[in-house]
Protein backbone atom coordinates (compact mmCIF):
# COMPACT_ATOMS: atom_id res chain seq x y z
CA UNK A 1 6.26 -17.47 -7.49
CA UNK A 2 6.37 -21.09 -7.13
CA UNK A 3 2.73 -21.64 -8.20
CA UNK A 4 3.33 -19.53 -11.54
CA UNK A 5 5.81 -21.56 -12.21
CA UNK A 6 3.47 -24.95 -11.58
CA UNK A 7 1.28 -23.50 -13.37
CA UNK A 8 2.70 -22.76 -16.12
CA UNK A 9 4.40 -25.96 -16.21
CA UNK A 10 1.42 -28.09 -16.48
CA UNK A 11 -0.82 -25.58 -19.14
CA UNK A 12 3.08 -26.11 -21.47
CA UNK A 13 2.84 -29.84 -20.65
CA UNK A 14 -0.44 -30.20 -21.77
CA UNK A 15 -0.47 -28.59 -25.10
CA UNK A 16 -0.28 -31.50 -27.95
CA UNK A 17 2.49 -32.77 -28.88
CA UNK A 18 4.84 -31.21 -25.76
CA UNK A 19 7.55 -33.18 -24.86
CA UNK A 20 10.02 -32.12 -21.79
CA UNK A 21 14.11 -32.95 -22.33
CA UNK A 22 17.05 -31.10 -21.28
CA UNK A 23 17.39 -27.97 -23.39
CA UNK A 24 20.28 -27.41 -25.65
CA UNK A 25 21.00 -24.46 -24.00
CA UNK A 26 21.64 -26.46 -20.40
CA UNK A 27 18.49 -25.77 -18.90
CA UNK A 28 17.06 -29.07 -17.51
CA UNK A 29 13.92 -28.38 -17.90
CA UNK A 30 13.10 -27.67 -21.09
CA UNK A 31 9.46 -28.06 -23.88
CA UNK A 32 10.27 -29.62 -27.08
CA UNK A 33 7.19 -29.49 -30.32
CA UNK A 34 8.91 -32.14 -32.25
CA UNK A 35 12.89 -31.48 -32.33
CA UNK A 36 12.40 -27.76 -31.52
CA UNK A 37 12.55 -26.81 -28.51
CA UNK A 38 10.20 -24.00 -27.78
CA UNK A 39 10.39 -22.88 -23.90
CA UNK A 40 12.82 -23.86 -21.18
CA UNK A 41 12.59 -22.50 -17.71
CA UNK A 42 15.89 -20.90 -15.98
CA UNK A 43 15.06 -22.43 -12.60
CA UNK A 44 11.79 -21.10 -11.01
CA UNK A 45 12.23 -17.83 -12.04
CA UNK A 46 12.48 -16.93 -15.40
CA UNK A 47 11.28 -18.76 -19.02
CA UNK A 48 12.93 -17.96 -22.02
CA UNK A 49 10.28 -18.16 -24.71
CA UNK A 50 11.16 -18.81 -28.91
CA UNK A 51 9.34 -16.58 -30.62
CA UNK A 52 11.50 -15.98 -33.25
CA UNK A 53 13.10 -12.48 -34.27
CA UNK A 54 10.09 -11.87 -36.98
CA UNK A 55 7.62 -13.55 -34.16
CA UNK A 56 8.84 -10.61 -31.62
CA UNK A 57 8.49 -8.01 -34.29
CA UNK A 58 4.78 -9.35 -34.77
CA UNK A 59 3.62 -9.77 -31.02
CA UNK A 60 4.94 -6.24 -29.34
CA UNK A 61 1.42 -5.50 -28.70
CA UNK A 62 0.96 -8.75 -26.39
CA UNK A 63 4.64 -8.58 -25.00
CA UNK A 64 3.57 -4.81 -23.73
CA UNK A 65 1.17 -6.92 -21.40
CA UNK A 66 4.15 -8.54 -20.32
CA UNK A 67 5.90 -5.96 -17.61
CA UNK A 68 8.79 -8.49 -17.14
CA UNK A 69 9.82 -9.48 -20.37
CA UNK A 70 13.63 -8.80 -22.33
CA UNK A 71 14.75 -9.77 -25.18
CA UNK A 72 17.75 -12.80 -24.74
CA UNK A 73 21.30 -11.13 -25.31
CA UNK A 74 22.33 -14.09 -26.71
CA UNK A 75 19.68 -14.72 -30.07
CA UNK A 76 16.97 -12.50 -30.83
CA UNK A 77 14.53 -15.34 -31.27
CA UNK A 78 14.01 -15.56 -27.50
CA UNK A 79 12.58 -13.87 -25.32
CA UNK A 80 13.05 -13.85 -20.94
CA UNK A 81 10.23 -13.16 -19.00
CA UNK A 82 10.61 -13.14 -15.26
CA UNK A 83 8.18 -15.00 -13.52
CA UNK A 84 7.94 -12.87 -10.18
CA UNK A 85 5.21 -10.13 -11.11
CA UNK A 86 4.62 -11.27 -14.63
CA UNK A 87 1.22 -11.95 -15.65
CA UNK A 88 0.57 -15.80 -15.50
CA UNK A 89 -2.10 -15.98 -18.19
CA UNK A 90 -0.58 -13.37 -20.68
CA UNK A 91 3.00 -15.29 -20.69
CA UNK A 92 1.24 -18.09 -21.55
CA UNK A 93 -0.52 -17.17 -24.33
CA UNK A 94 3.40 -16.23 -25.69
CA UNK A 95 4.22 -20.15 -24.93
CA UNK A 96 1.42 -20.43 -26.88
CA UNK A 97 2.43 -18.80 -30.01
CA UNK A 98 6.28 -20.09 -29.61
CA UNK A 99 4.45 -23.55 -29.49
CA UNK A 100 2.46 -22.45 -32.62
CA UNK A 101 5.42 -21.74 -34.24
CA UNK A 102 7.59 -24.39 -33.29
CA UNK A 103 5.23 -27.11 -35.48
């Protein structure tokens, strides 16, 4: 578990224009695009991902790929996907369309 989450990590810190902060939401670690933050990890085991609510609607087909994904109780522009048994390279590609968005 700990390498998806170092990986994941670094591929999100690479993208352009990343910056990490503390998330508004009191995660610590937390991906910013500009002001907006994007992606913030709960710990080491889960990432919440902003997709947006319209973003969700538009990306069931890749989320299905996901097996440990929920939508966040709390907004429905996030998304949780738990990193124990989730597909490394698919939940990426999800950062990668929050990041998309978030510019």
């Amino acid at each position: 578990m700990s390498d998806d989450y170092h990986r994941l990590y670094d591929a999100i810190k690479r993208l352009p224009g990343v910056h990490e902060g503390q998330s508004r939401f009191g995660s610590p670690v937390a991906f910013f695009r500009g002001r907006r933050e994007f992606a913030h990890f709960h710990e080491r085991e889960e990432i919440d991902i902003r997709l947006t609510a319209d973003g969700v609607a538009r990306h069931r087909r890749l989320l299905a790929k996901v097996p440990n994904w929920c939508p966040n109780p709390y907004s429905d522009d996030w998304v949780i996907v738990r990193l124990r048994g989730s597909e490394v390279d698919t939940t990426l590609k999800l950062v990668r369309k929050a990041h998309e968005r978030a510019a």
